[in-house]
C-alpha atoms as a PDB file:
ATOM      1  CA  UNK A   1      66.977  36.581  94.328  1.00  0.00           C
ATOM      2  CA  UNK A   2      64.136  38.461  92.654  1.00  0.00           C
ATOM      3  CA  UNK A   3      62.231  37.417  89.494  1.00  0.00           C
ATOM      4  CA  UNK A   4      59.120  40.040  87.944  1.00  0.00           C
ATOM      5  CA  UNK A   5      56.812  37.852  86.282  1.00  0.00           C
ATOM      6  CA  UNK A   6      55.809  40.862  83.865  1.00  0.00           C
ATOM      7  CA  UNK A   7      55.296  39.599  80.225  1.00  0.00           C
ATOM      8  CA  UNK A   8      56.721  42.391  78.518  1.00  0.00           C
ATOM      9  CA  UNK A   9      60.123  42.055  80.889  1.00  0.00           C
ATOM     10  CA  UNK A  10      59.946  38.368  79.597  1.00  0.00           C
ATOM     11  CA  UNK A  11      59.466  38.828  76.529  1.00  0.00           C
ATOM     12  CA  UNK A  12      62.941  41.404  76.222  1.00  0.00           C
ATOM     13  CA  UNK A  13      64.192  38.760  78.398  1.00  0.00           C
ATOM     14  CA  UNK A  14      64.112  36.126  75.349  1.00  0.00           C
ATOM     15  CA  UNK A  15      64.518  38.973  72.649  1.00  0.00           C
ATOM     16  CA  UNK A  16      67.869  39.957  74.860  1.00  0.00           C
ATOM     17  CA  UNK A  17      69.312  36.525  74.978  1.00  0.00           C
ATOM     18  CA  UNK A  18      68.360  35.454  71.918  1.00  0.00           C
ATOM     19  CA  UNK A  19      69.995  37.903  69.935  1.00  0.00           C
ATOM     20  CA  UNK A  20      73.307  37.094  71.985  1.00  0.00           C
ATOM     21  CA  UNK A  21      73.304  33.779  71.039  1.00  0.00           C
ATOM     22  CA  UNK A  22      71.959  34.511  67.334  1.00  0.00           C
ATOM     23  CA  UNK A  23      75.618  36.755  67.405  1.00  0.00           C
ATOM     24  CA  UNK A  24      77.816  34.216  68.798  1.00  0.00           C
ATOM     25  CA  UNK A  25      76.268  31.183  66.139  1.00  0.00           C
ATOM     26  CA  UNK A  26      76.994  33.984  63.393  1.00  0.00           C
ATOM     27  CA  UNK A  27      80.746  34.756  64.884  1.00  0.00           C
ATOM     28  CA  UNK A  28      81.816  31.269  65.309  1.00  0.00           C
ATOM     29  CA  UNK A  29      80.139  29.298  62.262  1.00  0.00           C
ATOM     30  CA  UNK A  30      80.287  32.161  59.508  1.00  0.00           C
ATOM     31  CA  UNK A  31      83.039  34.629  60.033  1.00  0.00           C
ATOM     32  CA  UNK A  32      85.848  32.495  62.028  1.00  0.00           C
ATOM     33  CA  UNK A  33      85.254  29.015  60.462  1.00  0.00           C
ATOM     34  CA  UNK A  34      84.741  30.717  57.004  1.00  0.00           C
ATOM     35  CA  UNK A  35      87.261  33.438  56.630  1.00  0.00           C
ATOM     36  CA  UNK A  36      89.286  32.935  59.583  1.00  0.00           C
ATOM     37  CA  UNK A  37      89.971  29.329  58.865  1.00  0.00           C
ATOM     38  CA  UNK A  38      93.688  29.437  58.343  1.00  0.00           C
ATOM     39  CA  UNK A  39      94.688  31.987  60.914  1.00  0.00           C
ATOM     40  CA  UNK A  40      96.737  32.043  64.262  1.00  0.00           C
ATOM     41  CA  UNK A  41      94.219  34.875  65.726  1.00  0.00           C
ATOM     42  CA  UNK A  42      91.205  32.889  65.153  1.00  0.00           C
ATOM     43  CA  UNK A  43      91.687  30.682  68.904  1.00  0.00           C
ATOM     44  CA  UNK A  44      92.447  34.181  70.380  1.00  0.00           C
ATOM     45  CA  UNK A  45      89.352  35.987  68.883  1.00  0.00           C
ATOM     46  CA  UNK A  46      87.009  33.008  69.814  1.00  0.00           C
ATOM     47  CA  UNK A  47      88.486  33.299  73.406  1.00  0.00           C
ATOM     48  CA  UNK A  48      87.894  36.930  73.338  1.00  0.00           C
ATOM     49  CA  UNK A  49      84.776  37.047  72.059  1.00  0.00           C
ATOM     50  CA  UNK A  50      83.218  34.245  74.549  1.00  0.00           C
ATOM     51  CA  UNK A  51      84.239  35.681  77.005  1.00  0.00           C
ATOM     52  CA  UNK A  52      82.704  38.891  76.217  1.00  0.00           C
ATOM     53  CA  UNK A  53      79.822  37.148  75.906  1.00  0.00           C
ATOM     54  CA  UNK A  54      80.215  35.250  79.355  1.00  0.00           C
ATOM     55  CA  UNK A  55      80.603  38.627  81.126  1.00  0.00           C
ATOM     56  CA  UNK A  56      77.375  40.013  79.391  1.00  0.00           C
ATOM     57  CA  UNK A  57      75.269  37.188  80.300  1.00  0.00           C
ATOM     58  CA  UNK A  58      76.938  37.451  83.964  1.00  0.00           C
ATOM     59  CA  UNK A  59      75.942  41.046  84.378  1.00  0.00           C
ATOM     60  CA  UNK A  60      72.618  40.653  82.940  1.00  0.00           C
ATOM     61  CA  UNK A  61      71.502  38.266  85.038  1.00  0.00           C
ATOM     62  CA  UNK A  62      72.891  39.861  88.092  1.00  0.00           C
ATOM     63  CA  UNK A  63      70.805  43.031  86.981  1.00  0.00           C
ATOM     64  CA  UNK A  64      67.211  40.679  86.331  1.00  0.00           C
ATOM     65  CA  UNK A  65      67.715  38.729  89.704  1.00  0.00           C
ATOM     66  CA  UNK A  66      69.225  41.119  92.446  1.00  0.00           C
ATOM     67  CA  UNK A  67      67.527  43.239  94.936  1.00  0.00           C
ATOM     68  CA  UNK A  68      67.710  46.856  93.376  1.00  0.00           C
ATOM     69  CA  UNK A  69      66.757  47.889  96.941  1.00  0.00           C
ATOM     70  CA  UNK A  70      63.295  47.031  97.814  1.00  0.00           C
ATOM     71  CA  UNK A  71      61.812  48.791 101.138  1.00  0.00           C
ATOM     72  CA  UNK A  72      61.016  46.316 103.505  1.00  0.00           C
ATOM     73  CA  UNK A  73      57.331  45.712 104.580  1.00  0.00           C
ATOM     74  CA  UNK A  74      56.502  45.824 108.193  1.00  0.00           C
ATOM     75  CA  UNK A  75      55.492  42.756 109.869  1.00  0.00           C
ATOM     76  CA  UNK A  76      52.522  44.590 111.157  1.00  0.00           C
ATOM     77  CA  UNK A  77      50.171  46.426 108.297  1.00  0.00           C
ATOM     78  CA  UNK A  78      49.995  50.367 109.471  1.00  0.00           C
ATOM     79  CA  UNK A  79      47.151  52.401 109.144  1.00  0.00           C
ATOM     80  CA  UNK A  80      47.081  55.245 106.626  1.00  0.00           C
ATOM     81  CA  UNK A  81      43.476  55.156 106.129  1.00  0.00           C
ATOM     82  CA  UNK A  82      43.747  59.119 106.287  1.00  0.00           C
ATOM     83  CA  UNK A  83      46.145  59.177 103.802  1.00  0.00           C
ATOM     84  CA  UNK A  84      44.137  57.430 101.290  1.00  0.00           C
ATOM     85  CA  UNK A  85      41.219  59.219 102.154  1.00  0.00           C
ATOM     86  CA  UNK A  86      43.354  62.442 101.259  1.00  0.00           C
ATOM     87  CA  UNK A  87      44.858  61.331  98.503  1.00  0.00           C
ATOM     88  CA  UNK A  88      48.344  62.384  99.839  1.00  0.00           C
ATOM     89  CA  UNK A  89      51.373  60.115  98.683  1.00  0.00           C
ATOM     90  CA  UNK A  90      54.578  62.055  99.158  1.00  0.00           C
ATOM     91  CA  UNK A  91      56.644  61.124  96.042  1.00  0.00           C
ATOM     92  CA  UNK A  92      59.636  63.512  97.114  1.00  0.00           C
ATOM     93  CA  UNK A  93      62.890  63.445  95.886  1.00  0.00           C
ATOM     94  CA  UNK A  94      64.429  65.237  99.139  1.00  0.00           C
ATOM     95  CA  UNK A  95      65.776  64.066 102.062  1.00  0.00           C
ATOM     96  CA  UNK A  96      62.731  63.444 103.998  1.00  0.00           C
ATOM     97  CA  UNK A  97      60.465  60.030 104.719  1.00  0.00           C
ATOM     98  CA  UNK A  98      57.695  59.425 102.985  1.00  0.00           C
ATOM     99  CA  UNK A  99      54.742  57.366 103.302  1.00  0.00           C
ATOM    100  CA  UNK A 100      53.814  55.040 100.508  1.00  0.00           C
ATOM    101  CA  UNK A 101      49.793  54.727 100.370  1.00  0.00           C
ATOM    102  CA  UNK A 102      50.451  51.949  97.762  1.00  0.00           C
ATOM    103  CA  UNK A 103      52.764  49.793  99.982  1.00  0.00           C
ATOM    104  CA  UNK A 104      51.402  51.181 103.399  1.00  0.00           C
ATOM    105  CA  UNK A 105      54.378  51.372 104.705  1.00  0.00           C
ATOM    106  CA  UNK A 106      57.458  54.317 105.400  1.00  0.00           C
ATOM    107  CA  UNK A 107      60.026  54.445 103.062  1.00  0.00           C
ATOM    108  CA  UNK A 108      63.356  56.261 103.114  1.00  0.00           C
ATOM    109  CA  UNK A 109      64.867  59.562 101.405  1.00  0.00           C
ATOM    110  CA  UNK A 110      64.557  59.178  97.611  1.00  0.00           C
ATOM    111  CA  UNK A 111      62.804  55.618  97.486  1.00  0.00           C
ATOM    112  CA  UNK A 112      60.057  55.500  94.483  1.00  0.00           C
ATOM    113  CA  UNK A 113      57.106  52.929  94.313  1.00  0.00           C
ATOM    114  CA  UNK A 114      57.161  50.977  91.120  1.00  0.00           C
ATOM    115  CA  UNK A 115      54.032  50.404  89.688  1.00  0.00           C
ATOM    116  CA  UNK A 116      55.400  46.979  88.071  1.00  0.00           C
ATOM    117  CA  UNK A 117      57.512  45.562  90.675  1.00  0.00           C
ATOM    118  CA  UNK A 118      54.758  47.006  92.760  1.00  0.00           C
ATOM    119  CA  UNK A 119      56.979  47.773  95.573  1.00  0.00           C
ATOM    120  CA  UNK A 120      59.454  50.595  96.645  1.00  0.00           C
ATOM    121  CA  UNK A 121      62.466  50.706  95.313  1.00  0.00           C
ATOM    122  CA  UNK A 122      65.818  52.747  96.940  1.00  0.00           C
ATOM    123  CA  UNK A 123      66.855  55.600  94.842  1.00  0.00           C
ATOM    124  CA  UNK A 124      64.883  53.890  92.272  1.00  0.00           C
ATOM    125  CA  UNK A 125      66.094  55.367  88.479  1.00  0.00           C
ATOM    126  CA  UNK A 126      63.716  53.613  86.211  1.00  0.00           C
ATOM    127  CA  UNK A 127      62.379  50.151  85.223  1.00  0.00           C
ATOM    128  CA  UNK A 128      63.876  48.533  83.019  1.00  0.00           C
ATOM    129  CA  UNK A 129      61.670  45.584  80.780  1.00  0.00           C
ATOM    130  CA  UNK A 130      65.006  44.740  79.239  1.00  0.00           C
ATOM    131  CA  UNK A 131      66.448  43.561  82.855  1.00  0.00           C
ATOM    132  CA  UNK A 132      62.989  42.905  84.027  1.00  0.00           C
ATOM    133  CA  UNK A 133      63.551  44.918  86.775  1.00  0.00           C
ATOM    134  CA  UNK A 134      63.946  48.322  88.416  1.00  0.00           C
ATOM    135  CA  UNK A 135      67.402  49.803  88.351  1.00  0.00           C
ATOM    136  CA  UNK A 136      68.256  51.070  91.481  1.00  0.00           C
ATOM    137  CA  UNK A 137      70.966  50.962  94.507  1.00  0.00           C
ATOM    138  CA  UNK A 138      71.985  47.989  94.694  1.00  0.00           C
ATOM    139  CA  UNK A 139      71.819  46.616  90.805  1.00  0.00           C
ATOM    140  CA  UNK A 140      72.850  49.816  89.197  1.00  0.00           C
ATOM    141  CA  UNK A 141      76.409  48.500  88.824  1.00  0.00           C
ATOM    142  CA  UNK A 142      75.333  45.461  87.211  1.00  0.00           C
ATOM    143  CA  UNK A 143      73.192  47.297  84.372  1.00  0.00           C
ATOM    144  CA  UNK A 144      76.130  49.536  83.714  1.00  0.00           C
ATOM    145  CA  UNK A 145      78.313  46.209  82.989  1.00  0.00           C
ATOM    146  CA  UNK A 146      75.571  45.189  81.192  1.00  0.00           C
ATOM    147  CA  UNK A 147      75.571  48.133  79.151  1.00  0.00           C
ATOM    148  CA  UNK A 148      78.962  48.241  78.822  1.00  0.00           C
ATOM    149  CA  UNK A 149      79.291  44.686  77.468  1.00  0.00           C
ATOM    150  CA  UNK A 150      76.634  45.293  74.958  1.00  0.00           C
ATOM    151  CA  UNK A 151      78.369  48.010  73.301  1.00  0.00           C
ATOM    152  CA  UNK A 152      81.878  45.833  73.504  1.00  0.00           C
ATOM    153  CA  UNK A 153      80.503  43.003  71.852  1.00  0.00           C
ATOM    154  CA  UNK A 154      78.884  45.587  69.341  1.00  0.00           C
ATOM    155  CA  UNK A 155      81.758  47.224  68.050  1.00  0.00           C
ATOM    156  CA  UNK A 156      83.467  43.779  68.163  1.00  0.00           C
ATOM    157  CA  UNK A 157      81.432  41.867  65.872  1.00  0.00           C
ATOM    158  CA  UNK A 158      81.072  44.957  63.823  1.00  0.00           C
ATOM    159  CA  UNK A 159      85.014  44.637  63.373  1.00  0.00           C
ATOM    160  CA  UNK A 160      84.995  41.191  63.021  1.00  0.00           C
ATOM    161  CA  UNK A 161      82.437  41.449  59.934  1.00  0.00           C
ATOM    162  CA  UNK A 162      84.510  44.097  58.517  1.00  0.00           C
ATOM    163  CA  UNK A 163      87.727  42.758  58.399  1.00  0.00           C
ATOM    164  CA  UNK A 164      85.872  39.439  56.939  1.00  0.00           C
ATOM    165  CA  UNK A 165      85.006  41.480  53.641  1.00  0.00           C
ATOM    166  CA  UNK A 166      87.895  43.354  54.118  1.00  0.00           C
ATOM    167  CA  UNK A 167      90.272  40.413  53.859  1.00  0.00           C
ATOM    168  CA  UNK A 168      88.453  37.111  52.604  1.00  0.00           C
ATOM    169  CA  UNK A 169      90.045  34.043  53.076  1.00  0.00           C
ATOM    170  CA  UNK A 170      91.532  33.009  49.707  1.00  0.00           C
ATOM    171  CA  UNK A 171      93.004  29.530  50.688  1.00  0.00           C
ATOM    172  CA  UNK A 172      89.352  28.320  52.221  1.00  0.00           C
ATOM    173  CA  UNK A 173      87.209  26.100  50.357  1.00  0.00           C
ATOM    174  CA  UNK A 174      84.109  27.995  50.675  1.00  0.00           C
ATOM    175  CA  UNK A 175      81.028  27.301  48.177  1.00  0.00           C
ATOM    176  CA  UNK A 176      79.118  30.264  46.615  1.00  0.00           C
ATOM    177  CA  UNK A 177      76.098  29.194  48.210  1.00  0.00           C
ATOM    178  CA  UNK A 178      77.940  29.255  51.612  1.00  0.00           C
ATOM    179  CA  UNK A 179      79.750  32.303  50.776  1.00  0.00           C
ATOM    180  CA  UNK A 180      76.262  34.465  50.243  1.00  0.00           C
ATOM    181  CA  UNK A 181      74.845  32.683  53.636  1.00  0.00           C
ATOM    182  CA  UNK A 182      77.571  33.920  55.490  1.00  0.00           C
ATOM    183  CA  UNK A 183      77.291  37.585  53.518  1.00  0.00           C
ATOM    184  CA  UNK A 184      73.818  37.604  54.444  1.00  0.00           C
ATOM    185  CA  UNK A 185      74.312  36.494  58.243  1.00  0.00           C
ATOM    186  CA  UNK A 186      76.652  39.502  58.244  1.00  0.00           C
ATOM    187  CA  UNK A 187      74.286  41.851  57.173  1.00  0.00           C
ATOM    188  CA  UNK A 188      71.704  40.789  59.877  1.00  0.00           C
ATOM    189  CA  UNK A 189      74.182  41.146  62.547  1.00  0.00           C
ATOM    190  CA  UNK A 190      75.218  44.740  61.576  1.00  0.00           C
ATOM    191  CA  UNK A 191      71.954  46.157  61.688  1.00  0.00           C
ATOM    192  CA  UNK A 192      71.396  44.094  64.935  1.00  0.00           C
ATOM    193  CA  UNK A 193      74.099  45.493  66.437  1.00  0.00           C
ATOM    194  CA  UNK A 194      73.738  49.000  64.935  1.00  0.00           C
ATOM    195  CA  UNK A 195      70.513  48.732  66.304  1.00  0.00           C
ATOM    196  CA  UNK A 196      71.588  47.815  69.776  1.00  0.00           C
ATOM    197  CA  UNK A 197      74.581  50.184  69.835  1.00  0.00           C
ATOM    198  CA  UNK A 198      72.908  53.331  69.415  1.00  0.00           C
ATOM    199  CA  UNK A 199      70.207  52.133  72.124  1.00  0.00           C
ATOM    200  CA  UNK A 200      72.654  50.961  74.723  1.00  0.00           C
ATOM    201  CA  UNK A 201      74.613  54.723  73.839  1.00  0.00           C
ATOM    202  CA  UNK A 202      71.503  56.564  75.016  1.00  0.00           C
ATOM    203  CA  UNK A 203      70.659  54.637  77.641  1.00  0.00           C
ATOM    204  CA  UNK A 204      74.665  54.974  78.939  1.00  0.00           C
ATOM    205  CA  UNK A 205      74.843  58.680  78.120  1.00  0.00           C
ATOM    206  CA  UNK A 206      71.627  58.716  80.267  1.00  0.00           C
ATOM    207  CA  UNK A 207      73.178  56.711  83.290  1.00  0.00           C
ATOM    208  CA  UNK A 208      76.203  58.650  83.445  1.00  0.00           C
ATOM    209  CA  UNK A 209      74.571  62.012  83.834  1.00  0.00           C
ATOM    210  CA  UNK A 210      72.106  60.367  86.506  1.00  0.00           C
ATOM    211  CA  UNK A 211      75.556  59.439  88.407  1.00  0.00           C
ATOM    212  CA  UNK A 212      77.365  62.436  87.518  1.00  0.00           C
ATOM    213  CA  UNK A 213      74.601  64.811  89.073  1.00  0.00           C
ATOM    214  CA  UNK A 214      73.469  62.061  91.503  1.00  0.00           C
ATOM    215  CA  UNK A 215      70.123  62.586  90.739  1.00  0.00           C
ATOM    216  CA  UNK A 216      68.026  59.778  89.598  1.00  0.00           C
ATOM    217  CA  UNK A 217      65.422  59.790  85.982  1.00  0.00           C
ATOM    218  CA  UNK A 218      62.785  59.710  88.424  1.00  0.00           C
ATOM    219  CA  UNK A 219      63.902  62.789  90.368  1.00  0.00           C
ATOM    220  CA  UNK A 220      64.772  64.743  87.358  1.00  0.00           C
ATOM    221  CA  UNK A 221      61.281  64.492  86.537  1.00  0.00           C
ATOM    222  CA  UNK A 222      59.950  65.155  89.784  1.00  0.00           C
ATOM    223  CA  UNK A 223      62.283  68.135  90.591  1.00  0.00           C
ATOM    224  CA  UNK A 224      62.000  69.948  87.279  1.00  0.00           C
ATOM    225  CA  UNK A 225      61.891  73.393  87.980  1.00  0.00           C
ATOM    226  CA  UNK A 226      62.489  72.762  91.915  1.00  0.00           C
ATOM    227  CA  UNK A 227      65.709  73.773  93.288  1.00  0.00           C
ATOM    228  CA  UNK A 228      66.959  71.130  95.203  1.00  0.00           C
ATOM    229  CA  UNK A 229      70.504  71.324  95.984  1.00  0.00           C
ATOM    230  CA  UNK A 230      73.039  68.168  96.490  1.00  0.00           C
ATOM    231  CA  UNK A 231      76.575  68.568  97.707  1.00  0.00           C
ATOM    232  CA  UNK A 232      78.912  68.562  95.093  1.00  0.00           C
ATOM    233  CA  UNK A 233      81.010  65.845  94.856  1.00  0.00           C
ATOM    234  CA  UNK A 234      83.934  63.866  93.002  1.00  0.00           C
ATOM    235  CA  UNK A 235      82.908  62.026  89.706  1.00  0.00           C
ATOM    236  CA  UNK A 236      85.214  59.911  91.257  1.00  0.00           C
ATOM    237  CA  UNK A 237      83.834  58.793  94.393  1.00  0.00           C
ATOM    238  CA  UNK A 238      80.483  58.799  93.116  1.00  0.00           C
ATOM    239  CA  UNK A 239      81.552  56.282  90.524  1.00  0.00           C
ATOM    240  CA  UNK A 240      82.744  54.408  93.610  1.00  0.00           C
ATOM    241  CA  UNK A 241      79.407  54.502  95.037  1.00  0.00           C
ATOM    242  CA  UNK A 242      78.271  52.353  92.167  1.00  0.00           C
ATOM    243  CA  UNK A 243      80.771  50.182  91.566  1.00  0.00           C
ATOM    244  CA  UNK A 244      82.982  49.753  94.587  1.00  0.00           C
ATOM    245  CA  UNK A 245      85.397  51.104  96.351  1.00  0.00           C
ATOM    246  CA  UNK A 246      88.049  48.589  94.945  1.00  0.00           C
ATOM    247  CA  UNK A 247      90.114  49.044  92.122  1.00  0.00           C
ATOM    248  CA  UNK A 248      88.754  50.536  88.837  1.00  0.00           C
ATOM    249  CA  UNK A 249      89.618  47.258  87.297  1.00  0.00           C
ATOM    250  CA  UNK A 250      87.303  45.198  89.131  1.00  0.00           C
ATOM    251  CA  UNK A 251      84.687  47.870  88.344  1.00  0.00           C
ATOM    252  CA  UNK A 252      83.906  45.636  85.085  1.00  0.00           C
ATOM    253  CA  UNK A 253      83.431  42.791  86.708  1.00  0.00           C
ATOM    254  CA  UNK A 254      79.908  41.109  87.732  1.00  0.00           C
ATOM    255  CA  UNK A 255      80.216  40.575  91.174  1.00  0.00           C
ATOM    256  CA  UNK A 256      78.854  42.032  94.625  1.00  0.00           C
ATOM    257  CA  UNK A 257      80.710  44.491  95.860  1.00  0.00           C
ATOM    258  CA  UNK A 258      80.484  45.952  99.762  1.00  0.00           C
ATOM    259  CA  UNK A 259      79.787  49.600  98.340  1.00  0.00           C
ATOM    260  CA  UNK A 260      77.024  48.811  95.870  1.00  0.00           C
ATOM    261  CA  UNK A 261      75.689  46.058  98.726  1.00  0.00           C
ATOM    262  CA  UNK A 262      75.314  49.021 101.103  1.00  0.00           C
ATOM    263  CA  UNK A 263      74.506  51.757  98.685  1.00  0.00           C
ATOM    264  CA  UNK A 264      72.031  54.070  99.962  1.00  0.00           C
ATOM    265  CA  UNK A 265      71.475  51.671 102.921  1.00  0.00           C
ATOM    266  CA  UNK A 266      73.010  54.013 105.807  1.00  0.00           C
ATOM    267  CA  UNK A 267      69.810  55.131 107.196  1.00  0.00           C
ATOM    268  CA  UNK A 268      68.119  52.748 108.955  1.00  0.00           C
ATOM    269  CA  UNK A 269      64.584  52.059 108.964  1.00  0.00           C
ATOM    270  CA  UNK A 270      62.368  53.237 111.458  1.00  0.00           C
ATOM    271  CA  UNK A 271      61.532  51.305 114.885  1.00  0.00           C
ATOM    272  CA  UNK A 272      57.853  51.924 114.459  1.00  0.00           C
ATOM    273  CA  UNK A 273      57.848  49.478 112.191  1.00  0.00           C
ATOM    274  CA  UNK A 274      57.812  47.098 114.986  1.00  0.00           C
ATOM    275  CA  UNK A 275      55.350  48.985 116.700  1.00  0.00           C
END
């Protein structure tokens, strides 16, 4: 378990949760108890909806406390006094190891050093302040769910609202004070989750063409205008490289699977570490 004690990751980390439960309070209490007083689907949309919630909070939390893939440190510090004296920190995206000046230490084909996390990170795509931590081998899956389940519960409580003024609950004994509460609980929650949709859109458009050309935001930066070529492979299996080799059902849910545990973790790390 891993835990960045960054103040802007902890901040997002309240902001984040917050607003999940600020949506839930405005679900439950205003839309079902007020409009959907009298009707059979109300149980099955509060069922629904939890649980939507449940599995966001699941894959968040997976995403803020696992290992994206940290590079081990020696257990003997190595000398790259030459190196810093150089200046000479081999940042490449290829398939060659590196040497980290920061770290002092050798890490793997397409490992990054993160500045925050201040440690190097396997096929390292970005950090991320809302996860409070990088994304990278072996948590990408779980900020995908995350993503995912953000943009569920989006569109979800956007329906929700919408059928609420679309179909108001006649029979319900609902005060005019209570009744502009609720319209104005509504409102806040739309642009919330307008808000949120549109980022967690970008950010997913952005993840799946990182998969989809298996070439990390980091690398695209670093190789822009290099040609570096990659085998070209499946959309398929490299989807299974992220989320498992199991059944594309299980592929939404927040657990550990053995393909994203041993993502990027076939080469093994050098024996002069113990040196």
């Amino acid at each position: 378990m891993t835990f960045i004690r960054d103040p802007c990751g902890i901040v997002c980390l309240v902001i984040t949760y917050g607003a999940v439960a600020y949506a839930d309070y405005v679900v439950l209490r205003w839309i079902m108890l007020q409009t959907m007083e009298a009707s059979i689907s109300a149980p099955l949309h509060v069922i629904l909806f939890n649980t939507t919630v449940f599995l966001l909070c699941m894959s968040h939390l997976k995403a803020v406390l696992s290992d994206p893939g940290r590079v081990p440190l020696p257990a003997n510090r190595l000398d790259f006094s030459d190196l810093h004296t150089t200046g000479k920190n081999n940042n490449s995206g290829g398939s060659e190891w590196t040497v980290c000046t920061r770290c002092e230490t050798y890490r793997p084909p397409r490992a990054h050093h993160c500045r925050i996390c201040k440690r190097c990170i396997r096929r390292m795509d970005h950090h991320c302040p809302w996860i409070n931590n990088c994304v990278g081998g072996r948590n990408q899956k779980f900020f995908l769910q995350f993503l995912f389940y953000v943009g569920l519960l989006s569109l979800y409580s956007i329906s929700l609202v919408a059928y609420s003024f679309i179909y108001p609950c006649t029979t319900c004994n609902v005060s005019t004070l209570e009744t502009q509460t609720r319209m104005l609980h509504s409102v806040i929650l739309l642009l919330e989750f307008a808000l949120f949709g549109l980022f967690v859109l970008a950010i997913m458009v952005d993840q799946l063409h990182a998969i989809f050309h298996d070439e990390t935001a980091v690398e695209a930066v670093q190789m822009k205008g290099k040609d570096v070529q990659r085998p070209r492979r499946r959309r398929c299996h490299l989807f299974a490289e992220v989320f498992g080799r199991g059944h594309p059902m299980c592929w939404l849910l927040p657990c550990t699977s053995f393909a994203s545990s041993q993502r990027y973790y076939d080469t093994p790390l050098l024996s002069s570490y113990d040196v």
